[in-house]
C-alpha atoms as a PDB file:
ATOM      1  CA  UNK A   1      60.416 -18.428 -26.078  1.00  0.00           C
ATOM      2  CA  UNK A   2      61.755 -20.035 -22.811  1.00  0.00           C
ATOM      3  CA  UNK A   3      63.696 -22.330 -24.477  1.00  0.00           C
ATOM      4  CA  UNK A   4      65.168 -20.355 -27.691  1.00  0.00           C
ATOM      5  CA  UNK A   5      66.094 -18.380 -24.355  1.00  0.00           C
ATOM      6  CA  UNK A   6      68.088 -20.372 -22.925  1.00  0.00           C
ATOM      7  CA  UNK A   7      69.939 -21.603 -26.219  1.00  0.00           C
ATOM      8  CA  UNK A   8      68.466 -25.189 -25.745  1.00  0.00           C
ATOM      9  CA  UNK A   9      70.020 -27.365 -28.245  1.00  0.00           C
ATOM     10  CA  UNK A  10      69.303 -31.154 -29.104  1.00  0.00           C
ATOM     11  CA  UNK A  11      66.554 -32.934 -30.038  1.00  0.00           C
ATOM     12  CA  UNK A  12      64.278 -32.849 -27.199  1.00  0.00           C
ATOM     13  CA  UNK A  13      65.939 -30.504 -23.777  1.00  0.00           C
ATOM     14  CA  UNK A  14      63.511 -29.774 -21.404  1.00  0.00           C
ATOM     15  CA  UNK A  15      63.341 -26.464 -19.778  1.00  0.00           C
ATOM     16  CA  UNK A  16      60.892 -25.353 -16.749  1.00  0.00           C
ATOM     17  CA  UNK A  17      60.438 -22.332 -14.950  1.00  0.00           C
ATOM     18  CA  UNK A  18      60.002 -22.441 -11.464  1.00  0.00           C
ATOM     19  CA  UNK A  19      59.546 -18.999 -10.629  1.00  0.00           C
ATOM     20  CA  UNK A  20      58.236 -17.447  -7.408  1.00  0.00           C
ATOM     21  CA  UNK A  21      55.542 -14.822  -8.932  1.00  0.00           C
ATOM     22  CA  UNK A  22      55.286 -16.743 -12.247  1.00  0.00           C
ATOM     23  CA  UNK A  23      53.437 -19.477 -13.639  1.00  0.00           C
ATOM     24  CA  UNK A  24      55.808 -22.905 -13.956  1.00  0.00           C
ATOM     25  CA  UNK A  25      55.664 -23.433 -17.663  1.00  0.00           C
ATOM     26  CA  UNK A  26      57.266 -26.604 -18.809  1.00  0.00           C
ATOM     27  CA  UNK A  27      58.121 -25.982 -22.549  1.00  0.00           C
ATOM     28  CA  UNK A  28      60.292 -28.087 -25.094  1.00  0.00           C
ATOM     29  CA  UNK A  29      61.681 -27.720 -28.479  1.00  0.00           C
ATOM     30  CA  UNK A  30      62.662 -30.197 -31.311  1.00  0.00           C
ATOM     31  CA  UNK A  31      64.184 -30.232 -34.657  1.00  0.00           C
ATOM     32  CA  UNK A  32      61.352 -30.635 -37.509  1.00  0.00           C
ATOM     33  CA  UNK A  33      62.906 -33.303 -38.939  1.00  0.00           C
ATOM     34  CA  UNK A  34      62.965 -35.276 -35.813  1.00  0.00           C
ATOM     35  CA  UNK A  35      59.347 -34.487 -34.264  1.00  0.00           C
ATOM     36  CA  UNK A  36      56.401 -32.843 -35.380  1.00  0.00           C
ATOM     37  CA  UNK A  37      53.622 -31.779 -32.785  1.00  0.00           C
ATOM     38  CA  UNK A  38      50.192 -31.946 -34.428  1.00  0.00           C
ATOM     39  CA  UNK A  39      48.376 -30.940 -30.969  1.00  0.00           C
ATOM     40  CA  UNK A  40      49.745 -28.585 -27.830  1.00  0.00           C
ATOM     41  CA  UNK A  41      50.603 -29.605 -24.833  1.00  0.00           C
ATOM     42  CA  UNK A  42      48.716 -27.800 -22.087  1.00  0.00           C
ATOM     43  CA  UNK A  43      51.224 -27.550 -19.126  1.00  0.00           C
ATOM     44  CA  UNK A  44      50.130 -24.610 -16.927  1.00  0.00           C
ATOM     45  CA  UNK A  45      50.230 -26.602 -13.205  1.00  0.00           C
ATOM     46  CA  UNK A  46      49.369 -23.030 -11.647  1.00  0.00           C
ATOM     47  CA  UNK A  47      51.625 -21.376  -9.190  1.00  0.00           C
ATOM     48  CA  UNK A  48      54.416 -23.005  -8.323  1.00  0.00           C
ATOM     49  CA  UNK A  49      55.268 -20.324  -5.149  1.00  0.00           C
ATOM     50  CA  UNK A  50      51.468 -20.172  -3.975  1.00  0.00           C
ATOM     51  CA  UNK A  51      52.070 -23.786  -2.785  1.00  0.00           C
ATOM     52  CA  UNK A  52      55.134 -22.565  -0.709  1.00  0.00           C
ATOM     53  CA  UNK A  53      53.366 -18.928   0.091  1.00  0.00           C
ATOM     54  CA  UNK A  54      50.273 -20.645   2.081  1.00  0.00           C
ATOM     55  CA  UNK A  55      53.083 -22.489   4.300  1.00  0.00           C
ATOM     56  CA  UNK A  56      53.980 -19.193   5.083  1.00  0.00           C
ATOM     57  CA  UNK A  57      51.140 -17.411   5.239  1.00  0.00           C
ATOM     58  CA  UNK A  58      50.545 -20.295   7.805  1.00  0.00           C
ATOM     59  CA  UNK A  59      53.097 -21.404   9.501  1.00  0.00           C
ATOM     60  CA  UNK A  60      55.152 -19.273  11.968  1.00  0.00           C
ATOM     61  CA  UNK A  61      57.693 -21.423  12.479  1.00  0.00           C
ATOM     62  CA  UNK A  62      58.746 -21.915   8.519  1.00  0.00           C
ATOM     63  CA  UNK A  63      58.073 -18.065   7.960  1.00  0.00           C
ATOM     64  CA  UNK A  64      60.936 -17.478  10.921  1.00  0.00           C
ATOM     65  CA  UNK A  65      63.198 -20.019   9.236  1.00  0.00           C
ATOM     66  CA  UNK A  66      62.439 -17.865   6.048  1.00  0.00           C
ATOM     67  CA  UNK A  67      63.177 -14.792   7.327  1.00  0.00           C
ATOM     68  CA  UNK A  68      66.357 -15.811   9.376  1.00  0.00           C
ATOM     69  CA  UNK A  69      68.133 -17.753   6.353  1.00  0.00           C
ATOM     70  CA  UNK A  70      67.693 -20.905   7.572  1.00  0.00           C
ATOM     71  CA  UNK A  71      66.009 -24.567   6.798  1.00  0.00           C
ATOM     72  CA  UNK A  72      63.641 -26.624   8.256  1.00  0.00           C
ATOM     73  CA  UNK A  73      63.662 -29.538   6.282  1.00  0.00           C
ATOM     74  CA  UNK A  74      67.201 -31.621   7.011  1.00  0.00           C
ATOM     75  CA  UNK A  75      65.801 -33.711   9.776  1.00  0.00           C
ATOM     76  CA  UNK A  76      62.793 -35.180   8.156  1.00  0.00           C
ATOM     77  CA  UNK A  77      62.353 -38.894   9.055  1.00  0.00           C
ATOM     78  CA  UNK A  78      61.830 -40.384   5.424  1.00  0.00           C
ATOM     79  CA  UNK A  79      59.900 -43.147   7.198  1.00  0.00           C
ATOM     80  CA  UNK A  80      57.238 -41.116   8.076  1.00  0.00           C
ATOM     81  CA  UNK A  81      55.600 -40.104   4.799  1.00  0.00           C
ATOM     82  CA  UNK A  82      52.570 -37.941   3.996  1.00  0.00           C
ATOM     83  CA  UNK A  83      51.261 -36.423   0.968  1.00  0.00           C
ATOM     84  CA  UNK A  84      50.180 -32.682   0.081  1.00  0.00           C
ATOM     85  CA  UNK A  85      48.177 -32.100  -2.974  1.00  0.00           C
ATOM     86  CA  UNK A  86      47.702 -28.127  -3.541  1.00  0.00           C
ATOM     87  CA  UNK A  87      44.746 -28.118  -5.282  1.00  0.00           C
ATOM     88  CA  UNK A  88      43.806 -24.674  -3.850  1.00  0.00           C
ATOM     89  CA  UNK A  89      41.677 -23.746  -7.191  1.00  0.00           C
ATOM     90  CA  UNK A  90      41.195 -27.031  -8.611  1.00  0.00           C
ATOM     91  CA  UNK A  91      43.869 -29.421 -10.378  1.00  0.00           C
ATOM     92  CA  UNK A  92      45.139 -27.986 -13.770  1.00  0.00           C
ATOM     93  CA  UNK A  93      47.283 -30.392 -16.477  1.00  0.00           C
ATOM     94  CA  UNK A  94      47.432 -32.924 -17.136  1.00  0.00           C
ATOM     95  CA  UNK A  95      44.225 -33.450 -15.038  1.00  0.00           C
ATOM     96  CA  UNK A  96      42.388 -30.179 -15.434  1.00  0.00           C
ATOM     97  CA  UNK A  97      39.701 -30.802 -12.673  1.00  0.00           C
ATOM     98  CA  UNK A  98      37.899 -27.838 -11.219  1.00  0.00           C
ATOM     99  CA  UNK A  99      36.172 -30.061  -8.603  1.00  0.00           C
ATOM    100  CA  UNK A 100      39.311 -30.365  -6.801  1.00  0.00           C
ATOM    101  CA  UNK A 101      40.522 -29.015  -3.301  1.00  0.00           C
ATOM    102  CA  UNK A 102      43.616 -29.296  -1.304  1.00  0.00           C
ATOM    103  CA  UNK A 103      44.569 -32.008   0.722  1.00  0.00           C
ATOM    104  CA  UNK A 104      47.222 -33.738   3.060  1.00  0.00           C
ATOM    105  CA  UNK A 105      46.910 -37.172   2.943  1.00  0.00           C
ATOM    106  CA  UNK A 106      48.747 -39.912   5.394  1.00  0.00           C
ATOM    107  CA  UNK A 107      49.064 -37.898   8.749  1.00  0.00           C
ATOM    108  CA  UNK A 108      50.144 -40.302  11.393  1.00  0.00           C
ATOM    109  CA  UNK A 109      50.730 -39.357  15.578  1.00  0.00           C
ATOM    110  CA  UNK A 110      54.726 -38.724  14.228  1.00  0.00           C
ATOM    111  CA  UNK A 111      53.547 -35.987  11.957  1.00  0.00           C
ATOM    112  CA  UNK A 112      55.229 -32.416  12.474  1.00  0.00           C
ATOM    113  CA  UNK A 113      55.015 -29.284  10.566  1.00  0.00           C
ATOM    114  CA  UNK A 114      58.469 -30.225   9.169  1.00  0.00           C
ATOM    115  CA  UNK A 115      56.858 -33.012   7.491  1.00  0.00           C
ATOM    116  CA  UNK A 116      54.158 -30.728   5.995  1.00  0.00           C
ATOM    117  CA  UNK A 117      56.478 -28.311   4.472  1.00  0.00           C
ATOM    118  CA  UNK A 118      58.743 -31.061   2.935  1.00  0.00           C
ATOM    119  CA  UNK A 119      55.224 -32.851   1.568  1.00  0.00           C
ATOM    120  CA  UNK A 120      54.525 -29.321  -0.083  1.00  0.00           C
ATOM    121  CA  UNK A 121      58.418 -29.048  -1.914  1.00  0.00           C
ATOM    122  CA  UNK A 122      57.285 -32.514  -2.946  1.00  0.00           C
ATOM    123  CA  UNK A 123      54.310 -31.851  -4.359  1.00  0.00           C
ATOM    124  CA  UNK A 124      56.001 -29.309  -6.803  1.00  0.00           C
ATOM    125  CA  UNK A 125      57.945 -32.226  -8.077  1.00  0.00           C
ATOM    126  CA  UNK A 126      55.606 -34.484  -8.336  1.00  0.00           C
ATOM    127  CA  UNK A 127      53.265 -31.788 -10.302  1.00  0.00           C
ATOM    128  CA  UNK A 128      56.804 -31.427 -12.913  1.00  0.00           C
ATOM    129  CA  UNK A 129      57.157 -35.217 -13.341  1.00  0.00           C
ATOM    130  CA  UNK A 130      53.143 -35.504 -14.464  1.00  0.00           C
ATOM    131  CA  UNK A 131      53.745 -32.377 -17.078  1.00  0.00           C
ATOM    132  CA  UNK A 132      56.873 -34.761 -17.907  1.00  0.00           C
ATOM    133  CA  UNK A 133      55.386 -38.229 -18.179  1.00  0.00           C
ATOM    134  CA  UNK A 134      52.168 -35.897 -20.809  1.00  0.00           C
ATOM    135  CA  UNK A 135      55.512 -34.911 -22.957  1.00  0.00           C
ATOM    136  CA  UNK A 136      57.003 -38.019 -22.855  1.00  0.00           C
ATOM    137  CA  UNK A 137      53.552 -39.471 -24.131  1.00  0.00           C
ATOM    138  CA  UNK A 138      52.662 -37.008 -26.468  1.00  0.00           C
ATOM    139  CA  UNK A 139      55.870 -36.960 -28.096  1.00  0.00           C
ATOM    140  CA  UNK A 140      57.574 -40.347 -27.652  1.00  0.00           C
ATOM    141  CA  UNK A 141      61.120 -38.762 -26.948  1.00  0.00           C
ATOM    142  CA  UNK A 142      62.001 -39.081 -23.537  1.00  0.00           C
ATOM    143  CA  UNK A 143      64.236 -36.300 -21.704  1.00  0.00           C
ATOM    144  CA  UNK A 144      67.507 -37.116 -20.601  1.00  0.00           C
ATOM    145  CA  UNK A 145      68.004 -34.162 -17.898  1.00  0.00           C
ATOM    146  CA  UNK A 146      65.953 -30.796 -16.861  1.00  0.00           C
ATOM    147  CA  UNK A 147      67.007 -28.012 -17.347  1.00  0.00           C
ATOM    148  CA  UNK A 148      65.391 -24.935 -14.364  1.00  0.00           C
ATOM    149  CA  UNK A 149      65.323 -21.268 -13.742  1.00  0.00           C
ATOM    150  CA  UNK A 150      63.041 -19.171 -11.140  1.00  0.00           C
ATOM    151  CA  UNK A 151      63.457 -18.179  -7.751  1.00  0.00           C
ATOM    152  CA  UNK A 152      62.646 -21.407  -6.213  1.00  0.00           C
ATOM    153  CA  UNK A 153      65.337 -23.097  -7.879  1.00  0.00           C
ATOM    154  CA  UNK A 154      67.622 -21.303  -5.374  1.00  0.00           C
ATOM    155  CA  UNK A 155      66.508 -24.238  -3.012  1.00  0.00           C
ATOM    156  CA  UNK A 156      68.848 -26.992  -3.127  1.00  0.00           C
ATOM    157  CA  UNK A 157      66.504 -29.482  -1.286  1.00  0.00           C
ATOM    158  CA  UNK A 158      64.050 -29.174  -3.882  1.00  0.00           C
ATOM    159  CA  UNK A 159      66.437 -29.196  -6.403  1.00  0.00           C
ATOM    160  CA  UNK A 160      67.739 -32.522  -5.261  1.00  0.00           C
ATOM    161  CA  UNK A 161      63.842 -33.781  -4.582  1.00  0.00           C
ATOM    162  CA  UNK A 162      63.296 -33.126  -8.581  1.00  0.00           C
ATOM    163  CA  UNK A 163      66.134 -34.801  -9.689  1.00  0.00           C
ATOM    164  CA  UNK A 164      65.284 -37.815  -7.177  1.00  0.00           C
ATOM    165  CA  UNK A 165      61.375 -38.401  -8.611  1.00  0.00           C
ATOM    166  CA  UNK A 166      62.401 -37.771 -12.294  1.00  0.00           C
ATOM    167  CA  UNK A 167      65.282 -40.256 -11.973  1.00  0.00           C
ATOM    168  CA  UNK A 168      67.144 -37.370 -14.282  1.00  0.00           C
ATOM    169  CA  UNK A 169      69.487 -34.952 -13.464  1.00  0.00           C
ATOM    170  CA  UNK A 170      68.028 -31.447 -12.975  1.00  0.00           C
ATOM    171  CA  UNK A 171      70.410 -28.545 -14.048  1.00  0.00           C
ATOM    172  CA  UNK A 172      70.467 -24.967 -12.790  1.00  0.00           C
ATOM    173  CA  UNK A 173      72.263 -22.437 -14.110  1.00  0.00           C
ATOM    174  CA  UNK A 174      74.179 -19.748 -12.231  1.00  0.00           C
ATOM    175  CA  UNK A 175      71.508 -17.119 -13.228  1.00  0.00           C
ATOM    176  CA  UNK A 176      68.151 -18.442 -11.987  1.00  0.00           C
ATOM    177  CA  UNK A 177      65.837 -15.604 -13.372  1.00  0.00           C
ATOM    178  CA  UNK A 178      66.912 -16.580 -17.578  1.00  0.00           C
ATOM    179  CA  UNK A 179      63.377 -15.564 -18.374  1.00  0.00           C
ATOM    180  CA  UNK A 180      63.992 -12.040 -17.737  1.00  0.00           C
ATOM    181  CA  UNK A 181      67.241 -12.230 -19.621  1.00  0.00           C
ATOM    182  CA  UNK A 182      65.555 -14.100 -22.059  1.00  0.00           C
ATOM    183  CA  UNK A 183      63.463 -11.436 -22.725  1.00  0.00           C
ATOM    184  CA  UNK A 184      66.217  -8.536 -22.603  1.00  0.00           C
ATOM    185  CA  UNK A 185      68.342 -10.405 -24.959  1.00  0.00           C
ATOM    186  CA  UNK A 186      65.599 -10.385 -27.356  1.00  0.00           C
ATOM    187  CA  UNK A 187      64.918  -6.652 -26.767  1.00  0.00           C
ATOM    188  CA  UNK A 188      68.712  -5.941 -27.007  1.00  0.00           C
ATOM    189  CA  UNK A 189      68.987  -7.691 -30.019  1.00  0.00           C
ATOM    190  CA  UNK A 190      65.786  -6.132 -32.231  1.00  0.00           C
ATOM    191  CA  UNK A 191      66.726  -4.184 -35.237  1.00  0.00           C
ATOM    192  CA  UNK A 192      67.633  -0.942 -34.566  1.00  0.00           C
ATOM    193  CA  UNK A 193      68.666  -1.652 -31.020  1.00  0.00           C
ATOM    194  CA  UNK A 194      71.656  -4.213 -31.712  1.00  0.00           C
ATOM    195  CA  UNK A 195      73.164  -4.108 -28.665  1.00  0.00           C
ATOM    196  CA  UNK A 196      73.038  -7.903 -27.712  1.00  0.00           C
ATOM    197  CA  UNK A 197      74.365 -11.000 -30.691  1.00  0.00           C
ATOM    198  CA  UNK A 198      72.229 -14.169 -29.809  1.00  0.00           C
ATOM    199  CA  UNK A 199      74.738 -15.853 -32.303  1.00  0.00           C
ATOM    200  CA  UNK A 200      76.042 -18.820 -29.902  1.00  0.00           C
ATOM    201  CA  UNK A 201      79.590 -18.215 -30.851  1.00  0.00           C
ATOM    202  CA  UNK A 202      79.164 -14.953 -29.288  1.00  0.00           C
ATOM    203  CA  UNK A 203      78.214 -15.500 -25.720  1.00  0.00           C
ATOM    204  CA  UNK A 204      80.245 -16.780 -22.793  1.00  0.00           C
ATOM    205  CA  UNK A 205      79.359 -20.844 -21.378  1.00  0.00           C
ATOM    206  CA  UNK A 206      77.143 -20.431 -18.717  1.00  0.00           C
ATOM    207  CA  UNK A 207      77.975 -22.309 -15.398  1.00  0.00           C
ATOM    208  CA  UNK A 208      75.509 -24.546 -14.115  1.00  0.00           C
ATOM    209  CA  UNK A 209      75.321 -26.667 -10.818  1.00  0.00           C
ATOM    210  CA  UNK A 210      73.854 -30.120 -11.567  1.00  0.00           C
ATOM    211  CA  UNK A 211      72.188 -32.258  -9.184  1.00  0.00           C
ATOM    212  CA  UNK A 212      71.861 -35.783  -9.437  1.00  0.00           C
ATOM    213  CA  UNK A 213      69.245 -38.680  -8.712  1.00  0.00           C
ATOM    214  CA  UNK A 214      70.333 -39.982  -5.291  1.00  0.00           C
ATOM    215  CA  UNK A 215      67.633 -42.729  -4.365  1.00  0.00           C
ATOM    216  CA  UNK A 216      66.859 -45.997  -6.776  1.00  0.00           C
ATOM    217  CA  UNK A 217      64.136 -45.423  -9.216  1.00  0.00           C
ATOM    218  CA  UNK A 218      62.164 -48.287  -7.394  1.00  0.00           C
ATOM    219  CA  UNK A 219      61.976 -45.665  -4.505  1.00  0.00           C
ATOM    220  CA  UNK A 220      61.026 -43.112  -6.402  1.00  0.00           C
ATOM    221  CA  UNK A 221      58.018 -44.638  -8.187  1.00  0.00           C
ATOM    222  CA  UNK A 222      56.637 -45.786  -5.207  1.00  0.00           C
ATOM    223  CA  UNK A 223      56.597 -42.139  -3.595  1.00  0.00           C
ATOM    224  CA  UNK A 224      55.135 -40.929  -7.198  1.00  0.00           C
ATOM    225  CA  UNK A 225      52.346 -43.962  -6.886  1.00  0.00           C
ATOM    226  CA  UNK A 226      51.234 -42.931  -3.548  1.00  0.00           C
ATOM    227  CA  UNK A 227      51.185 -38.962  -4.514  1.00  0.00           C
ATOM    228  CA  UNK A 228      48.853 -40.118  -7.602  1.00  0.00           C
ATOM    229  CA  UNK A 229      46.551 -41.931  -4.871  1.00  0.00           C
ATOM    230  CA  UNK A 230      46.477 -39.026  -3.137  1.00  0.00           C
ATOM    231  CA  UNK A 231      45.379 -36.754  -6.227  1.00  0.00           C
ATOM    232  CA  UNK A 232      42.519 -38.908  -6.581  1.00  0.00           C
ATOM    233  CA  UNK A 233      41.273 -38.250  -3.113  1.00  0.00           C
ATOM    234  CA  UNK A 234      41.631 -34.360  -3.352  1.00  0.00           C
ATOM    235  CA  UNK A 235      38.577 -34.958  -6.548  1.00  0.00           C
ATOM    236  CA  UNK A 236      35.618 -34.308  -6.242  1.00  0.00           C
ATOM    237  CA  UNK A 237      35.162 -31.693  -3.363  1.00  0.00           C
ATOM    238  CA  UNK A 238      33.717 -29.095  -5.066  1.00  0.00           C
ATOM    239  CA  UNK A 239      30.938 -29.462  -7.247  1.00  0.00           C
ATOM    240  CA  UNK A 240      29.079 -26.741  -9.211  1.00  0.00           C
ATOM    241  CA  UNK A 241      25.429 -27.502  -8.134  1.00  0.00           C
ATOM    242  CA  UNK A 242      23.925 -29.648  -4.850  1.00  0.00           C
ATOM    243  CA  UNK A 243      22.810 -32.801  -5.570  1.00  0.00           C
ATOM    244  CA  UNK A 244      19.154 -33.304  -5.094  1.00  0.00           C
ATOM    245  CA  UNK A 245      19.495 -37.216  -5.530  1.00  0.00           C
ATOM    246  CA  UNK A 246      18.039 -37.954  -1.957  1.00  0.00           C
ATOM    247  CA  UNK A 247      15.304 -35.007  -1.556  1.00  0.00           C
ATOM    248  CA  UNK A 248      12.152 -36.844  -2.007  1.00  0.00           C
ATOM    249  CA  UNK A 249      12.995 -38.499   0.672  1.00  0.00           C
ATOM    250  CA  UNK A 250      13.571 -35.785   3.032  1.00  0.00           C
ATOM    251  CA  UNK A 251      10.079 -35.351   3.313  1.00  0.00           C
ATOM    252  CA  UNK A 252       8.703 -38.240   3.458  1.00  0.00           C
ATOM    253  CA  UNK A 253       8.823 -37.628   7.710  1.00  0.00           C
ATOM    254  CA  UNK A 254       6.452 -34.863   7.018  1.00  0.00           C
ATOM    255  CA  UNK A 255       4.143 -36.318   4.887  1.00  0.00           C
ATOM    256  CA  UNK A 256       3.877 -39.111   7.364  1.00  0.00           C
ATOM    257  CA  UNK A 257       3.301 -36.298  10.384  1.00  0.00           C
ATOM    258  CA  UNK A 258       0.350 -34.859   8.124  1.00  0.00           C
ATOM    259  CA  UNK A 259      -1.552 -38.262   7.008  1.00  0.00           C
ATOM    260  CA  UNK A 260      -1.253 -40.029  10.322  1.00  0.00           C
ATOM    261  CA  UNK A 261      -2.450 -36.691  12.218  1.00  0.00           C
ATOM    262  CA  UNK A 262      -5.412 -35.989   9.697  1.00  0.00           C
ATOM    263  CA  UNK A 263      -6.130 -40.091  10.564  1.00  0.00           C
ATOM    264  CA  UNK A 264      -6.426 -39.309  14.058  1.00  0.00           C
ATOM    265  CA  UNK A 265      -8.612 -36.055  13.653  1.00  0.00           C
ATOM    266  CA  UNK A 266     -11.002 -38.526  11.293  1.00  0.00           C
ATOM    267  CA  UNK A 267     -10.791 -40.822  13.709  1.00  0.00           C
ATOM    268  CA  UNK A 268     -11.719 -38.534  16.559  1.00  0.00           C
ATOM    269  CA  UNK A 269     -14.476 -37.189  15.196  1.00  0.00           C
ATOM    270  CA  UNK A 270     -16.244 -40.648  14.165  1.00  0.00           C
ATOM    271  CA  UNK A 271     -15.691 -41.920  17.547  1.00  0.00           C
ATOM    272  CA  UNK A 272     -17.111 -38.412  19.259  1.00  0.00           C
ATOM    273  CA  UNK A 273     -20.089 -38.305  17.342  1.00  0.00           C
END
């Protein structure tokens, strides 16, 4: 629906919703003649705004810079990396690991906050690129741009960061929320109603801003190397039952206390008597 929406046309146009009280769903369409799908795609990665909401649920100083208009994150040294992996309820696709928890991974003496919160715009990107790279694989036809929507695309740092670790350009139209006028053009446009044409012909271009890759694709798959390093730490955390590998040998000290102190009450008694 998201991308019949946004009147996607070609043979493969991705589309992805990065909304701020909606799931991201990545979705794609394709002429029949071109591509045919024998298996979905799952491509939930969760909550794109709960990564950004615990920043502010936890840090004053970005929830001020919220509040006031203002950003935080245009004096981060790019030497000083670290990675954020928001696993708060597991990993979902293309890993789908409920054993997972969140992590921050290379913190160094330099690290500040602003680090932190620029480590957590990244790690939405870096979760989009991973539902791009399971497309790509599943259906061989690599994307030439992304197209976005949702509140977070108002952003234009993490608009930029998503076009620099796809090495694509990332397009936003002037109306972020196209879901919800998705979904009123279809309404408008049921029989009966009629009050909206989804012919093509009949609607206005939409203006879009586009944003460009800025850093060398060498650069940018070394950040997305060390952000898939640090997925495979945040494994593992949580698992469903305790392991009761090493119990036999928690009491061994005991049975050691008991035979050696029933030897020494033997012993005392043959020696008394």
């Amino acid at each position: 629906m998201a991308a019949s929406n946004r009147l996607i046309l070609g043979p493969l146009v991705g589309a992805i919703d990065q909304g701020t009280s909606s799931t991201r769903f990545l979705v794609f369409n394709a002429k029949t003649a071109e591509l045919l799908s024998y298996h979905q795609v799952p491509l939930s990665t969760y909550f794109s705004a709960v990564k950004i909401r615990w920043l502010l649920d936890n840090v004053e100083e970005i929830r001020h810079a919220v509040s006031e208009g203002r950003a935080m994150l245009g004096t981060i040294d790019s030497w000083i990396i670290c990675y954020f992996v928001p696993a708060f309820s597991g990993l979902y696709a293309p890993y789908w690991e409920p054993s997972a928890r969140g992590i921050i991974c290379g913190l160094t003496q330099f690290t500040n906050r602003n680090h932190i919160a620029f480590a957590a715009l990244e790690a939405v990107c870096f979760q989009t690129r991973e539902i791009l790279d399971a497309i790509n694989q599943d259906c061989g036809i690599p994307l030439n741009q992304l197209q976005v929507d949702g509140g977070m695309t108002n952003n234009k740092i993490l608009m930029q960061l998503q076009a620099d670790i796809l090495c694509i350009p990332v397009v936003k139209p002037s109306m972020p929320e196209t879901t919800a006028l998705g979904a009123a053009m279809a309404a408008g446009a049921a029989e009966g109603v009629g009050v909206w044409s989804l012919n093509p012909s009949d609607l206005t271009a939409v203006t879009c801003e586009r944003f460009e890759p800025q850093i060398n694709p060498e650069e940018s798959e070394f950040r997305y190397a060390r952000w898939k390093k640090a997925v495979m730490k945040s494994m593992g955390w949580e698992s469903a039952e305790p392991t009761n590998g090493n119990s036999i040998f928690c009491s061994l000290p005991l049975g050691f206390y008991i035979v050696s102190s029933m030897v020494l009450l033997i012993g005392a008694k043959y020696i008394s008597g």
